[in-house]
Protein backbone atom coordinates (compact mmCIF):
# COMPACT_ATOMS: atom_id res chain seq x y z
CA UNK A 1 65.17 144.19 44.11
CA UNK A 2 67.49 142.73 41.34
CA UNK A 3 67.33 139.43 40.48
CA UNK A 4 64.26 138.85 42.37
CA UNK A 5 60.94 136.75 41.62
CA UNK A 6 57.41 137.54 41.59
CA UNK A 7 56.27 133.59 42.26
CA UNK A 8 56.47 133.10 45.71
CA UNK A 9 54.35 131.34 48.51
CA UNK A 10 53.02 134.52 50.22
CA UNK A 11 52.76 138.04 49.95
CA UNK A 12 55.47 137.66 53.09
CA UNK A 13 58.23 135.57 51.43
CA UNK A 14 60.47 136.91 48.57
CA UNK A 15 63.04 135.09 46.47
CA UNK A 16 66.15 136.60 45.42
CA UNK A 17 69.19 135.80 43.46
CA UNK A 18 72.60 137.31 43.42
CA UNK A 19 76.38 136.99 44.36
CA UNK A 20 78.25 135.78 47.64
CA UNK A 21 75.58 136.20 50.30
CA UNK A 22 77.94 135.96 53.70
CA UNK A 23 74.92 136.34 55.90
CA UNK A 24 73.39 133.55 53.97
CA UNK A 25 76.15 131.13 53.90
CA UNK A 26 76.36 131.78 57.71
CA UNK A 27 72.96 130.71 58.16
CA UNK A 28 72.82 127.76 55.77
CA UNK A 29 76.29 126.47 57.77
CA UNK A 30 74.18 126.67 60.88
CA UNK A 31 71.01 125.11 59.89
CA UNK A 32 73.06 122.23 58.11
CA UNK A 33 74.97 121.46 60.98
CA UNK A 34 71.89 121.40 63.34
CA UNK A 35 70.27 119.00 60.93
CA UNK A 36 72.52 117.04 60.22
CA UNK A 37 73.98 116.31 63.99
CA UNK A 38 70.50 114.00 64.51
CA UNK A 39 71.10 111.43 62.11
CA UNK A 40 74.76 111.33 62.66
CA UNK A 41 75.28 112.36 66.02
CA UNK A 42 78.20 114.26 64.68
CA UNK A 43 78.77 117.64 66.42
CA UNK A 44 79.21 120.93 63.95
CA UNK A 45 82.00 120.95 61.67
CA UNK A 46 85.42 122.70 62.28
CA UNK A 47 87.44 124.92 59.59
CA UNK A 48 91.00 123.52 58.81
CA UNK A 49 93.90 125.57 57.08
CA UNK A 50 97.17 125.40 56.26
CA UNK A 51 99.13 128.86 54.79
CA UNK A 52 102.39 129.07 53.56
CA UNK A 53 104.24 132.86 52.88
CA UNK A 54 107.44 133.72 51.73
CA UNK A 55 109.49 136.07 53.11
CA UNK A 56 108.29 139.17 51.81
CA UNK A 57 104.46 137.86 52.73
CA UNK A 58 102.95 136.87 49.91
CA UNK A 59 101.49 133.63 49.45
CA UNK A 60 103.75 130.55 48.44
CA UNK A 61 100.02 128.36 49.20
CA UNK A 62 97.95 127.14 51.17
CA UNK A 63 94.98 124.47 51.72
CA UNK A 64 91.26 125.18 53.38
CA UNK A 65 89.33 122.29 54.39
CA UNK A 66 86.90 121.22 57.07
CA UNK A 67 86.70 118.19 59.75
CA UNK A 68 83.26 116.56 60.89
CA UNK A 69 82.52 113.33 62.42
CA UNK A 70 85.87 111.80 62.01
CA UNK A 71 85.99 113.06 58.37
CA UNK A 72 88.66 115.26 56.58
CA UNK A 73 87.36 117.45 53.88
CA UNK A 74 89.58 119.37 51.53
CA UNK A 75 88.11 121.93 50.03
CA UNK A 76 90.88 123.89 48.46
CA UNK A 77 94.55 123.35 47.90
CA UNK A 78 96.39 125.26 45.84
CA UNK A 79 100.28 126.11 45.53
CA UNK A 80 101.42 129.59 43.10
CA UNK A 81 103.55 128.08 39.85
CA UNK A 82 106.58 129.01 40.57
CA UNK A 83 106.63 127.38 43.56
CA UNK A 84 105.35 124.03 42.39
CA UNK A 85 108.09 121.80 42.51
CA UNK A 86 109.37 122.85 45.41
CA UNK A 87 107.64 120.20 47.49
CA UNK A 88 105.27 122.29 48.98
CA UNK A 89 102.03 120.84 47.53
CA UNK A 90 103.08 117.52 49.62
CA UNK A 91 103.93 119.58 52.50
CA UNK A 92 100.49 121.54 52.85
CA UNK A 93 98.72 118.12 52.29
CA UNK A 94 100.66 115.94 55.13
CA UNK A 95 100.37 119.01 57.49
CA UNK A 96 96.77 119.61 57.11
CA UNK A 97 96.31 115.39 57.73
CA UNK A 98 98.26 115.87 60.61
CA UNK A 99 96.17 118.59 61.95
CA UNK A 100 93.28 116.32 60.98
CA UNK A 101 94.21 113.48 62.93
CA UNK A 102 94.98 114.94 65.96
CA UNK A 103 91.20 116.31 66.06
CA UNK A 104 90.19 113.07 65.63
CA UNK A 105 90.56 112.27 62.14
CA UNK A 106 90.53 109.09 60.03
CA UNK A 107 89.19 109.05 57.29
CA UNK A 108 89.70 112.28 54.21
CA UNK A 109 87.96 113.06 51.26
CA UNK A 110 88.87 115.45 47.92
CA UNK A 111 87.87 116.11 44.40
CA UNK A 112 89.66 117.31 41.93
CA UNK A 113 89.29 117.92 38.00
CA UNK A 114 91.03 115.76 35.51
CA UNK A 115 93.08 118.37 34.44
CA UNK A 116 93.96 119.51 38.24
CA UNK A 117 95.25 117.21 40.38
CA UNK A 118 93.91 113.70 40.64
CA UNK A 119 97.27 111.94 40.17
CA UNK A 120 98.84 114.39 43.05
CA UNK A 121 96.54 112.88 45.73
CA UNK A 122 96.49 109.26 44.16
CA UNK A 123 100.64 109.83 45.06
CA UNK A 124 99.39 110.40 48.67
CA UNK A 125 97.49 107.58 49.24
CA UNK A 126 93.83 109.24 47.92
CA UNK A 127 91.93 106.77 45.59
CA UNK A 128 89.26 107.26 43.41
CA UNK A 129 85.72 106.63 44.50
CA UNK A 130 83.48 108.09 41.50
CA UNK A 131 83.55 110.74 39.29
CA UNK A 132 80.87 113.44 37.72
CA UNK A 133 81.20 114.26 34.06
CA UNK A 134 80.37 117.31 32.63
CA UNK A 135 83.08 119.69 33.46
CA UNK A 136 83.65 122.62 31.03
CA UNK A 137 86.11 121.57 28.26
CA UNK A 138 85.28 117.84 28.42
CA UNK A 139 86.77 117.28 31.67
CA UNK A 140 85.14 115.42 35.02
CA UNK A 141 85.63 116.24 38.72
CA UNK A 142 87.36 113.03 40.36
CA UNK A 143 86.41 112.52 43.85
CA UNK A 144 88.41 110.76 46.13
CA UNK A 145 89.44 108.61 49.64
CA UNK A 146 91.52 108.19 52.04
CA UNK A 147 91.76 106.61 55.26
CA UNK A 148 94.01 108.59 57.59
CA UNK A 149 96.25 105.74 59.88
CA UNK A 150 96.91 106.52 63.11
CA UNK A 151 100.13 109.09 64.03
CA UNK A 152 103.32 107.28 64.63
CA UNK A 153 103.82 107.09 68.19
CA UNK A 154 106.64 109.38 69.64
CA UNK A 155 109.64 106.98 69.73
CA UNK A 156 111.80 106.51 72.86
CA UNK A 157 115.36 107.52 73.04
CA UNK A 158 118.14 104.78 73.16
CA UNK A 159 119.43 104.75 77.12
């Protein structure tokens, strides 16, 4: 098998290396999350999204994330250039904190390179908790918090 190894710890077991193993990141998701619910007492995590298309379909941007325990995660966010200062950067991010909040939600977390978008989320409240050097071309990933306040509650009409 490509990219395997002859050390392993039995004749039974086999390591291999490769590409994007789905089955494998399937797996890893599950054992994670059953490990990890113990100590925390969080249940499994949930996926998050937020797409935006145009009107012939294609993809203005969008943002994939995941919430656990109370906590946001943003994995990806990401908005096509010609589209940038439209707004719709800030518009992914507040809807995707909504949709955070209302499962429970209050606390998010992000990284981003330097030469990303650090200053974009510092805008929306995000502040810097660390970052790890060693980015290619000299740059470091910038990871950041941010605790989500409660919705607004619905106001009352004027009688």
């Amino acid at each position: 098998m490509a990219g395997s190894s002859g050390f392993c710890g039995s004749p039974q077991e086999e390591l291999t290396t490769g590409g994007k193993d789905a089955d494998l990141t399937d797996r890893l998701d599950k054992g994670l999350d059953a490990f990890n619910e113990g100590p925390t007492g969080a249940a499994p995590q949930g996926t998050l999204s937020v797409r935006v298309d145009d009107a012939a379909g294609e993809l203005v941007g969008g943002l994939t994330g995941s919430t656990w325990g109370g906590l946001f995660g943003i994995e990806m966010l990401w908005v096509r250039e010609g589209s940038r200062t439209d707004g719709w950067g800030s518009r992914i991010l507040l809807a995707a904190e909504a949709e955070a909040r209302r499962r429970g939600c209050d606390r998010a977390i992000v990284s981003s390179f330097t030469f990303q978008a650090p200053a974009f989320y510092q805008r929306h409240g995000y502040t810097e908790t660390g970052r790890t050097p060693g980015i290619p071309g000299g740059h470091e990933d910038v990871h950041m918090f941010k605790t989500l306040s409660a919705p607004a509650p619905a106001s009352t009409p004027a009688v």
